[in-house]
C-alpha atoms as a PDB file:
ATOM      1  CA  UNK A   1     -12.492   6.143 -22.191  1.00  0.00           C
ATOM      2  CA  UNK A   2     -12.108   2.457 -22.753  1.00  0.00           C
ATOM      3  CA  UNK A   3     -15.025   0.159 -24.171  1.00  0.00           C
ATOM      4  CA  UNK A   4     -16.569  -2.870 -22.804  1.00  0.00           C
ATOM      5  CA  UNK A   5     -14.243  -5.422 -24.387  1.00  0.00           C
ATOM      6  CA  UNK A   6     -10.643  -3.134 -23.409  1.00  0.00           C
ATOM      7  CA  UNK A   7     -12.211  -3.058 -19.952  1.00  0.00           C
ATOM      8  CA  UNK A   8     -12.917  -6.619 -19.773  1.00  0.00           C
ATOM      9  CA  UNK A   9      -9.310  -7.556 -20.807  1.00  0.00           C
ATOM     10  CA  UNK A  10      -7.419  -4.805 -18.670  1.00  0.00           C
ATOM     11  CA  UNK A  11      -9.345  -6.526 -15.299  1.00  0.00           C
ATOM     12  CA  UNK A  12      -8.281 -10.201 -16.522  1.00  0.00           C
ATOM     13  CA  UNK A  13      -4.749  -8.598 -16.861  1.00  0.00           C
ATOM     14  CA  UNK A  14      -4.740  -7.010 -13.573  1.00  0.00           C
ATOM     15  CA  UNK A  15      -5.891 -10.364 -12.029  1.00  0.00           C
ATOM     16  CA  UNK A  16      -3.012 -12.057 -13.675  1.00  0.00           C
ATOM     17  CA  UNK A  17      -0.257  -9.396 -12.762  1.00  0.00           C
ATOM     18  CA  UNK A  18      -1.970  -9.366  -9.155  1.00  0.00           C
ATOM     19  CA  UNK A  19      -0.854 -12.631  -8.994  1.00  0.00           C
ATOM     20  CA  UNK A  20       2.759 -11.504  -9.554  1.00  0.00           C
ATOM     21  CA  UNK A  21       2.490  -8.747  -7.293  1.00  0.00           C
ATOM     22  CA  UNK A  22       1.414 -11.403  -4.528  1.00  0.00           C
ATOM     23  CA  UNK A  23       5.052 -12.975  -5.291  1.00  0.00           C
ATOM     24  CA  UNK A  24       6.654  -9.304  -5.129  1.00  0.00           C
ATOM     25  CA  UNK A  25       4.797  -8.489  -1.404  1.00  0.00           C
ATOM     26  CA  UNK A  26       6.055 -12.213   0.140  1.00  0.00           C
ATOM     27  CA  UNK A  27       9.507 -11.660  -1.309  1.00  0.00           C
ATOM     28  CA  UNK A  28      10.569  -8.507  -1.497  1.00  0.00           C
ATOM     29  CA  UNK A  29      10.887  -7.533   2.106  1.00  0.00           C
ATOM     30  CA  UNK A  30      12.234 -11.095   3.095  1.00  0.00           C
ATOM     31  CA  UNK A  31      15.510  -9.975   0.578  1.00  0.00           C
ATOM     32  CA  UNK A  32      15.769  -6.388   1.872  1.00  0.00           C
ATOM     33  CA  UNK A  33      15.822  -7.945   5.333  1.00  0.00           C
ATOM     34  CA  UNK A  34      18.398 -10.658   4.031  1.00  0.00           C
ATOM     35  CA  UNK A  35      20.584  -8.556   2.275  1.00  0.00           C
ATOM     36  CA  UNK A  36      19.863  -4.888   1.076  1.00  0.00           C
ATOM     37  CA  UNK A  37      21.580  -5.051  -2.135  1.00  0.00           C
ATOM     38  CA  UNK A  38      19.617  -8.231  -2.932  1.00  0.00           C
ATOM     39  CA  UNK A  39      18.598  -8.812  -6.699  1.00  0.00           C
ATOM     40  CA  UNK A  40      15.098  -8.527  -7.723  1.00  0.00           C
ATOM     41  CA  UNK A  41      15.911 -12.714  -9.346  1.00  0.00           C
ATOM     42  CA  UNK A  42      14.401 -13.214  -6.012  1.00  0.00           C
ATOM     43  CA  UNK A  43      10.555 -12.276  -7.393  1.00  0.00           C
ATOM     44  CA  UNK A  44      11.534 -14.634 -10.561  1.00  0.00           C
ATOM     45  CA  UNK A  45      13.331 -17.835  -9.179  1.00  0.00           C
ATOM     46  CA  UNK A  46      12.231 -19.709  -7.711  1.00  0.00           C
ATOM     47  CA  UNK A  47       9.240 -20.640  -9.252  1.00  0.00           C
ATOM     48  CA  UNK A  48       5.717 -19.995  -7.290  1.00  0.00           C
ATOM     49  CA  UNK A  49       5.675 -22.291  -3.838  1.00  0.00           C
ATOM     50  CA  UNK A  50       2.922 -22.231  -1.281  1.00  0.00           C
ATOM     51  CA  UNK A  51       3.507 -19.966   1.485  1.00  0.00           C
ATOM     52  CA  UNK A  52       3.254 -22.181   4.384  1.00  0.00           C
ATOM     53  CA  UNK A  53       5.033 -24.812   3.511  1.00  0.00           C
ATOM     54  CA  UNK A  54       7.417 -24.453   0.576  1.00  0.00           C
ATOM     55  CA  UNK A  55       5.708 -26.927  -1.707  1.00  0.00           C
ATOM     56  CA  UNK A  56       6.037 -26.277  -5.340  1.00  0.00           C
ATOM     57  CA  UNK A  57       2.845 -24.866  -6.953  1.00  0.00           C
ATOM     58  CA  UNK A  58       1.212 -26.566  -9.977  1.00  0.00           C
ATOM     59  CA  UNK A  59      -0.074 -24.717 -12.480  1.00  0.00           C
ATOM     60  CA  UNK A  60      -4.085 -25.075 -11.424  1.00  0.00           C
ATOM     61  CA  UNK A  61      -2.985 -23.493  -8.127  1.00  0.00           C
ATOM     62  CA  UNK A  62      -1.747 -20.546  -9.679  1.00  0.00           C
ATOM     63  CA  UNK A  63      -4.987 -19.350 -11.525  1.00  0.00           C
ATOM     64  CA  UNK A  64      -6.011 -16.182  -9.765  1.00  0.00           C
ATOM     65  CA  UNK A  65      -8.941 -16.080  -7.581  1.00  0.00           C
ATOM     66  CA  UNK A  66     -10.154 -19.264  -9.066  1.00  0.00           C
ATOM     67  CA  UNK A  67      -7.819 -21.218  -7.403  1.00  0.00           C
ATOM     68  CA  UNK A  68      -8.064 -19.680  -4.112  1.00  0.00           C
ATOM     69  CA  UNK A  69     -11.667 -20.053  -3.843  1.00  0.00           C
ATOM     70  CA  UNK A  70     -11.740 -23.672  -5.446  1.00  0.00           C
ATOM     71  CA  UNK A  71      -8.864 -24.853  -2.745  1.00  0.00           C
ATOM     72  CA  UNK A  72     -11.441 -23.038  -0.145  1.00  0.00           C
ATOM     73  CA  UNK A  73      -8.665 -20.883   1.469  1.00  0.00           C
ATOM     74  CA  UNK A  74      -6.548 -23.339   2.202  1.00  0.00           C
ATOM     75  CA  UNK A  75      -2.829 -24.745   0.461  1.00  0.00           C
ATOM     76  CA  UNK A  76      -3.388 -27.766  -1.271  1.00  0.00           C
ATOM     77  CA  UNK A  77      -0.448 -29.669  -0.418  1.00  0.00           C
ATOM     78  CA  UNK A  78       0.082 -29.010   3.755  1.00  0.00           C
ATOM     79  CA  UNK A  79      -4.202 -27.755   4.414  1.00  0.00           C
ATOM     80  CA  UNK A  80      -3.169 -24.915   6.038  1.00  0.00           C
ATOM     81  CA  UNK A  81      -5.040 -21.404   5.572  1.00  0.00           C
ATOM     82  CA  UNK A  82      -4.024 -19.112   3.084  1.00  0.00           C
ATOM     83  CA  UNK A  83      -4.115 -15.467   3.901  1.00  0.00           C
ATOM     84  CA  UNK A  84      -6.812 -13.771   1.673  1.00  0.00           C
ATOM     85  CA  UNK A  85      -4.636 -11.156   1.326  1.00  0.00           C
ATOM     86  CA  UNK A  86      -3.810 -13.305  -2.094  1.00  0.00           C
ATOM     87  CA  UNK A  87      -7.392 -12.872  -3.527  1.00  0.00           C
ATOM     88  CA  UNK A  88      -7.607  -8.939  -2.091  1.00  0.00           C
ATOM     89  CA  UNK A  89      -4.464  -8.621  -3.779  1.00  0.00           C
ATOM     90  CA  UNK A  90      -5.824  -9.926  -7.305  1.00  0.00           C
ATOM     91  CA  UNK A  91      -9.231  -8.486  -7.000  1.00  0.00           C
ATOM     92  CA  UNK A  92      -7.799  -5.228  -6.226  1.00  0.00           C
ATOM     93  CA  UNK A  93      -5.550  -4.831  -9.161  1.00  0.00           C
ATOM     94  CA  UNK A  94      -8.065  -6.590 -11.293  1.00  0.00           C
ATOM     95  CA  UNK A  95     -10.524  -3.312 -10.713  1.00  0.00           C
ATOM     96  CA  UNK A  96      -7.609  -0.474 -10.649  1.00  0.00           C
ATOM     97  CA  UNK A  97      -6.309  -1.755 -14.329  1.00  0.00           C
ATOM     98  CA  UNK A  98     -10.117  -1.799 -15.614  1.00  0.00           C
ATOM     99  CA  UNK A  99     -10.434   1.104 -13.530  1.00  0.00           C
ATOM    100  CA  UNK A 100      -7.188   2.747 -15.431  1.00  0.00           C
ATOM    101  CA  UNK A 101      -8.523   1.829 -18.644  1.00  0.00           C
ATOM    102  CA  UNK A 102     -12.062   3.015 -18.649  1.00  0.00           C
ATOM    103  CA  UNK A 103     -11.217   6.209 -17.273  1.00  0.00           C
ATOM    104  CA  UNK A 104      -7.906   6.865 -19.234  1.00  0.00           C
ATOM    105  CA  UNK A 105      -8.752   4.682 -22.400  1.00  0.00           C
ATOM    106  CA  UNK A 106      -6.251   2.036 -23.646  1.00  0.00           C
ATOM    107  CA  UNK A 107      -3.411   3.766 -24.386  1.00  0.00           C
ATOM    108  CA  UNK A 108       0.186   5.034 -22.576  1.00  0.00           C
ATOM    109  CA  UNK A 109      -1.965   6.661 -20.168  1.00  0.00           C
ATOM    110  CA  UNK A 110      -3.815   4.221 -19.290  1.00  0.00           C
ATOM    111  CA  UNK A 111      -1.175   1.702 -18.840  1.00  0.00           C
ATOM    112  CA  UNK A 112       1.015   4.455 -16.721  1.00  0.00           C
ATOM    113  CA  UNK A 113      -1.980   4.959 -14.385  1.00  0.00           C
ATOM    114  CA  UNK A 114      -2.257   0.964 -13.858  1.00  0.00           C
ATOM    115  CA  UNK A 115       1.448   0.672 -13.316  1.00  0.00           C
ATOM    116  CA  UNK A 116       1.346   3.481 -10.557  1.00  0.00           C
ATOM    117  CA  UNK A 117      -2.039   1.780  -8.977  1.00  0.00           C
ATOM    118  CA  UNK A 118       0.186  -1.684  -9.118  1.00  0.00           C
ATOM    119  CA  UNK A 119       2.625  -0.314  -7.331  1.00  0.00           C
ATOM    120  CA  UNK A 120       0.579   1.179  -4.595  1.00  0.00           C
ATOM    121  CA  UNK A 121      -1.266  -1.681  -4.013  1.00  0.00           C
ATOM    122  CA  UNK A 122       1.972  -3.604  -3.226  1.00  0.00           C
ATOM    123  CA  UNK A 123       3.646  -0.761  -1.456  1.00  0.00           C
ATOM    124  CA  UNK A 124       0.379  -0.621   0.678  1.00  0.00           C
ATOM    125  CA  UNK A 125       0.578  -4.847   1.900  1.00  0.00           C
ATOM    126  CA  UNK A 126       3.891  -4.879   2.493  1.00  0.00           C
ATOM    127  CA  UNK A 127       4.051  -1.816   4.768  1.00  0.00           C
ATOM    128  CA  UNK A 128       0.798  -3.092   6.544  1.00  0.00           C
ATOM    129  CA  UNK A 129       2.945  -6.850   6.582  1.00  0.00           C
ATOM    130  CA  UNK A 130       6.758  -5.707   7.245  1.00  0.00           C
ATOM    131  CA  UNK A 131       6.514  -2.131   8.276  1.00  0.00           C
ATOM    132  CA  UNK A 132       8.971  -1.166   4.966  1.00  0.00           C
ATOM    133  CA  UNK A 133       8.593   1.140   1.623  1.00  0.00           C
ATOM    134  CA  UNK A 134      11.341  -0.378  -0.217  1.00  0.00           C
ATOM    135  CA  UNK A 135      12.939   2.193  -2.402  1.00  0.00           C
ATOM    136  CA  UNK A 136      13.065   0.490  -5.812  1.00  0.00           C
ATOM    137  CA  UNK A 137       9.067   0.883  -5.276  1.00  0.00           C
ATOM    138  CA  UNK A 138       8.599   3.947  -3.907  1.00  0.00           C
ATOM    139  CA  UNK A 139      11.817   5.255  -6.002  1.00  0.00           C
ATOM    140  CA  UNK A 140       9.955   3.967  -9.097  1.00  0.00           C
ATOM    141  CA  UNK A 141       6.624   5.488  -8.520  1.00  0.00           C
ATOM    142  CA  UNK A 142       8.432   8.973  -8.152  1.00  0.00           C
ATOM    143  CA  UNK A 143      10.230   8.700 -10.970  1.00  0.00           C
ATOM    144  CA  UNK A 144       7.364   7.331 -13.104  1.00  0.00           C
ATOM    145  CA  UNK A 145       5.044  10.181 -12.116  1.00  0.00           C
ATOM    146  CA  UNK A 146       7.869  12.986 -13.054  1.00  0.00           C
ATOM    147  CA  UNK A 147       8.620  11.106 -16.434  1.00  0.00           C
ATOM    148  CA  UNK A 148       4.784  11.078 -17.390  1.00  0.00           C
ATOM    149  CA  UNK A 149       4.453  14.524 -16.222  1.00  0.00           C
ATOM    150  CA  UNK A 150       7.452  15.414 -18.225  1.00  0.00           C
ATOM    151  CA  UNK A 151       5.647  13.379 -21.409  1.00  0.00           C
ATOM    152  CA  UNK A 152       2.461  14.990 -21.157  1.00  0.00           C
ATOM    153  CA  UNK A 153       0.582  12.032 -19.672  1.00  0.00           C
ATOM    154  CA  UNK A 154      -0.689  13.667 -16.609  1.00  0.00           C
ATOM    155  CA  UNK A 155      -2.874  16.216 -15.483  1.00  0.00           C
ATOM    156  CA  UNK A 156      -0.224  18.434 -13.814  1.00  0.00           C
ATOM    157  CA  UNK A 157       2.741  20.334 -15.555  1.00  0.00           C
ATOM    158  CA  UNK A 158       6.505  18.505 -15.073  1.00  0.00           C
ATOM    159  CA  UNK A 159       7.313  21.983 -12.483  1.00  0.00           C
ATOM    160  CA  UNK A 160       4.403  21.258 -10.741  1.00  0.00           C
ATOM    161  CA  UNK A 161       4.900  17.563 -10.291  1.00  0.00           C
ATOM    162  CA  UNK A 162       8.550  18.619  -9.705  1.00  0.00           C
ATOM    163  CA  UNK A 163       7.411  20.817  -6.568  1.00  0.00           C
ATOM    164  CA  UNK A 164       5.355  18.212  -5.751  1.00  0.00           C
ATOM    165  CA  UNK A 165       8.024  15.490  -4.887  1.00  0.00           C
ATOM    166  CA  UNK A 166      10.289  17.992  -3.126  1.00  0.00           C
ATOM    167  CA  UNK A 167       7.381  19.475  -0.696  1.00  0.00           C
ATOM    168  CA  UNK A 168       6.190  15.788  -0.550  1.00  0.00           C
ATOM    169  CA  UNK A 169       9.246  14.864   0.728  1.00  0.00           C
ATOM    170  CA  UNK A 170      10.503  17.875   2.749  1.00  0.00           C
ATOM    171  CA  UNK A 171       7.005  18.423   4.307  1.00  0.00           C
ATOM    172  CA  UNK A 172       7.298  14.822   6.611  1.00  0.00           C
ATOM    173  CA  UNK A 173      11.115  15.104   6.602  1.00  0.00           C
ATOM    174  CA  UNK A 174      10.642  18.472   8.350  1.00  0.00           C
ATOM    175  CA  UNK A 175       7.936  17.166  11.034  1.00  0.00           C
ATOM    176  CA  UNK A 176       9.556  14.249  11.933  1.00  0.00           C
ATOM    177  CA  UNK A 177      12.485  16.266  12.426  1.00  0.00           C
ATOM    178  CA  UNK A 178      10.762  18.632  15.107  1.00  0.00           C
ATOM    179  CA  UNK A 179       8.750  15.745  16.489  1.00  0.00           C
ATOM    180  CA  UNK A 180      12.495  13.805  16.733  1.00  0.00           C
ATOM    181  CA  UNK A 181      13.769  17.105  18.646  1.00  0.00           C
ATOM    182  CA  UNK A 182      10.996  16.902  21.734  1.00  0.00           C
ATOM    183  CA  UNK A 183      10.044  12.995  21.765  1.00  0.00           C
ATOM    184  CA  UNK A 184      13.614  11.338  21.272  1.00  0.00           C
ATOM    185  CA  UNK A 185      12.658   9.348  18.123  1.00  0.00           C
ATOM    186  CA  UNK A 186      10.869   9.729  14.744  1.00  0.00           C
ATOM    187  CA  UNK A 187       7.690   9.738  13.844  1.00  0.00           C
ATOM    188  CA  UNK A 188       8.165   9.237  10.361  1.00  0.00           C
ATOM    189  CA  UNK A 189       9.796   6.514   8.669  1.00  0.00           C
ATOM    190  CA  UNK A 190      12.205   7.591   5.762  1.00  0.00           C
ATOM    191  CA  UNK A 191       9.987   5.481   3.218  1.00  0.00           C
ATOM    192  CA  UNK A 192       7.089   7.766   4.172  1.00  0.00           C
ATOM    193  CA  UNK A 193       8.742  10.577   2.988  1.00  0.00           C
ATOM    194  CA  UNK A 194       9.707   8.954  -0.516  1.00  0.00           C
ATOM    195  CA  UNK A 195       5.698   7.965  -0.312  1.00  0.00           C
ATOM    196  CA  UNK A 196       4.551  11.151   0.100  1.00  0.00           C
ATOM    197  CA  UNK A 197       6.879  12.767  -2.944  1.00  0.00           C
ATOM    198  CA  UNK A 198       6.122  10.417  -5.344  1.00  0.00           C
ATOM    199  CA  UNK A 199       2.156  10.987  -5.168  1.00  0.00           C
ATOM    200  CA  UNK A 200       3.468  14.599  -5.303  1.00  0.00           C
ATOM    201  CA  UNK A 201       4.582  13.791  -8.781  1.00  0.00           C
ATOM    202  CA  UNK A 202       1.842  12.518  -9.446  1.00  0.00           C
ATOM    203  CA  UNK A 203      -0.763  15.122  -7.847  1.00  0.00           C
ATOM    204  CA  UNK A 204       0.960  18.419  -7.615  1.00  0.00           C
ATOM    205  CA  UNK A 205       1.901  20.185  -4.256  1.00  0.00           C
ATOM    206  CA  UNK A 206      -0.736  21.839  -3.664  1.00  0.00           C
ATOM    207  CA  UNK A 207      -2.358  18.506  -3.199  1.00  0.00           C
ATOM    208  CA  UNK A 208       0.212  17.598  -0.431  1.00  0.00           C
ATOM    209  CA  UNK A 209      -0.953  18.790   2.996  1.00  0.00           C
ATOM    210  CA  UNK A 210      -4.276  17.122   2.192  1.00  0.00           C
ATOM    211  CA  UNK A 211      -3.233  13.935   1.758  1.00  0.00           C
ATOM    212  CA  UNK A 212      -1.448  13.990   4.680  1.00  0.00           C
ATOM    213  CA  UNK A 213      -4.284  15.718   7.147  1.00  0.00           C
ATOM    214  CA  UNK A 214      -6.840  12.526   5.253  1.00  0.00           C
ATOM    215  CA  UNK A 215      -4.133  10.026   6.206  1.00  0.00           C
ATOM    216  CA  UNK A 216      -4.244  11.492   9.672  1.00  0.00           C
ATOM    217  CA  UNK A 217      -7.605  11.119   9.778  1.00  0.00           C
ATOM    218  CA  UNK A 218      -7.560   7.762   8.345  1.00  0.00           C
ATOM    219  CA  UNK A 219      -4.732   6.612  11.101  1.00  0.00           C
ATOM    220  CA  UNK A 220      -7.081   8.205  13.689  1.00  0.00           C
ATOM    221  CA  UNK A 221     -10.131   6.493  12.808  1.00  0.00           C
ATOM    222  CA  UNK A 222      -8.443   2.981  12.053  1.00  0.00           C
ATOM    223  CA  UNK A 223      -6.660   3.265  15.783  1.00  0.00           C
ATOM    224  CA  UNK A 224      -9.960   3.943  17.387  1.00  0.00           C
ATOM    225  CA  UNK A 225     -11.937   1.377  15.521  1.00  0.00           C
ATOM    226  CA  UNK A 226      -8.955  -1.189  16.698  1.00  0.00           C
ATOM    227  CA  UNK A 227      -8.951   0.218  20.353  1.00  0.00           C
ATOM    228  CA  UNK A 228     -12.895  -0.295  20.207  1.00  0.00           C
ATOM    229  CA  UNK A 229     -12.445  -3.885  19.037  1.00  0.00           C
ATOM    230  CA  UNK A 230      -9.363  -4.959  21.114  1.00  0.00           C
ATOM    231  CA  UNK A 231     -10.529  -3.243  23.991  1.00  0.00           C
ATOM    232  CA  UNK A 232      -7.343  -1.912  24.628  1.00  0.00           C
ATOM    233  CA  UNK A 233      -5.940   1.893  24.429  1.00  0.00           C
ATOM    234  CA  UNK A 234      -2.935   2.059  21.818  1.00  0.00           C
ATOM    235  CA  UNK A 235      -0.133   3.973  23.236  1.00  0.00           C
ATOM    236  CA  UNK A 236       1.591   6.541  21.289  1.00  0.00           C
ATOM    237  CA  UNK A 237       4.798   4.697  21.904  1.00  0.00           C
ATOM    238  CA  UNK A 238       3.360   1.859  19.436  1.00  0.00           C
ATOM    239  CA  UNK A 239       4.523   1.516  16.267  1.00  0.00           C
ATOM    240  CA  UNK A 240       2.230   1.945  13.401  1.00  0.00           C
ATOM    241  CA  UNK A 241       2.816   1.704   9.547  1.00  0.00           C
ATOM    242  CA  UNK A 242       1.705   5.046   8.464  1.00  0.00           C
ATOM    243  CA  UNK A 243       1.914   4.081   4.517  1.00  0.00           C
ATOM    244  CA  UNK A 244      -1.023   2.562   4.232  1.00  0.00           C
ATOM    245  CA  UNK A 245      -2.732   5.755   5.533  1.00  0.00           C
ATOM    246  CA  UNK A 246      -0.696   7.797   2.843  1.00  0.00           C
ATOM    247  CA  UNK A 247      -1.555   5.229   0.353  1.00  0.00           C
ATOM    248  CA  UNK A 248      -6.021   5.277   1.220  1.00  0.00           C
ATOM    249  CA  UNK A 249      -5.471   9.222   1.351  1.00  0.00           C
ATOM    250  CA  UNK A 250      -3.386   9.348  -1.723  1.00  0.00           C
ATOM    251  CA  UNK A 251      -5.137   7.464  -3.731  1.00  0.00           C
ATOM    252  CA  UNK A 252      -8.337   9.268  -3.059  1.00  0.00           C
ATOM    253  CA  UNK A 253      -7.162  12.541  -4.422  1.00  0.00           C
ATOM    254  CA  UNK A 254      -5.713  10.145  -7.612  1.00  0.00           C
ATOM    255  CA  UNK A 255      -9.474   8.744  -8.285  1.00  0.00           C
ATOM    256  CA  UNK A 256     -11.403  11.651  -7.410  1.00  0.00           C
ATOM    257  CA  UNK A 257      -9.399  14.335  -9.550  1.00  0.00           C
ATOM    258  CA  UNK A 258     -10.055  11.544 -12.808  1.00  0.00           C
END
């Protein structure tokens, strides 16, 4: 377990590579859908521009949260508003890396654990934005959770986080594939079923089928709660982004097995 001052720096650290991860959620999927085989120089060059208009940033409009809140919402150069997905985004990461280290201590552990909540933070905005799980994130968070099961640096042994992945994946592969057979077209999208292995790594199959009944649940109650609001039923021919479901679920049995 960390101490005050470890905890205190990991949270300004996650605030700062929040930041980044804001660049990684507006770019990513705009190269995928461009090309692909595009190269992740797209998250490093060009340098940081304002969403809305393309306006270079300067370097007081790149402190996070600070200069979000100071600019009141709203790009400095064009007015426009600025989706507070950019200060969620920080906040968020700021608590999972303090989060990471208090729990874990500072050490490979903890940094694996606030890699793995880094990357499920971005995997969860830009599924909720774009409706995609690229691979080189979801691929990554597999491969990280078998390599620190295989190191010792989780909870679970490597043949357990082994099963894990392939029942992860199989499990939604095989649904979809029965669903496909009587509705005509999937349920599923392939990046939910490299979603669901990789917290397999990281959780062990037995922990499988529950994260998928909570993010059924989850999906259930969030398309209620926006049929309530919008006054409007949502058809089951509408297409939903099930990874952020996966993700809430997911990450539920990841804080509450700490």
């Amino acid at each position: 377990m960390g101490n005050f001052i470890e905890i205190f720096a990991a949270s300004v650290l996650g605030l700062i590579f929040g930041s980044f991860l804001n660049v990684v959620i507006h770019r990513l999927p705009k190269a995928i859908l461009k090309d692909a085989d595009a190269s992740l120089n797209c998250l490093l060059w060009p340098g940081s521009t304002a969403p809305c208009c393309g306006e270079k940033l300067y370097w007081y409009e790149n402190i996070p949260v600070i200069s979000w809140l100071v600019l009141g919402g709203n790009c400095g150069h064009c007015k426009k508003p600025i989706t507070p997905r950019y200060i969620l985004v920080e906040l968020l990461t700021g608590v999972a890396f303090a989060w990471s280290i208090w729990v874990y201590g500072l050490g490979i552990t903890g940094s694996v654990y606030a890699l793995f909540f880094a990357m499920a933070i971005t995997l969860f905005f830009i599924d909720l934005e774009t409706f995609l799980l690229p691979d080189r994130l979801t691929l990554a968070m597999l491969w990280l959770g078998l390599s620190a099961a295989a190191l010792g640096y989780l909870s679970i042994s490597p043949v357990d986080a082994i099963l894990g992945a392939c029942l992860g994946y199989l499990l939604p592969w095989t649904i979809n594939a029965v669903y496909y057979a009587f509705r005509k077209h999937d349920g599923f999208g392939g990046g939910d079923f490299k979603l669901l292995a990789a917290f397999g790594a990281w959780l062990g199959w037995a922990e499988i089928v529950p994260i998928l009944c909570g993010a059924s649940i989850i999906g259930l109650i969030v398309i209620g709660l926006v049929s309530i609001v919008k006054r409007e039923k949502l058809l089951m021919s509408q297409a939903l982004p099930f990874g952020p479901f996966l993700i809430l679920s997911g990450l539920s049995f990841v804080i509450g097995g700490a």
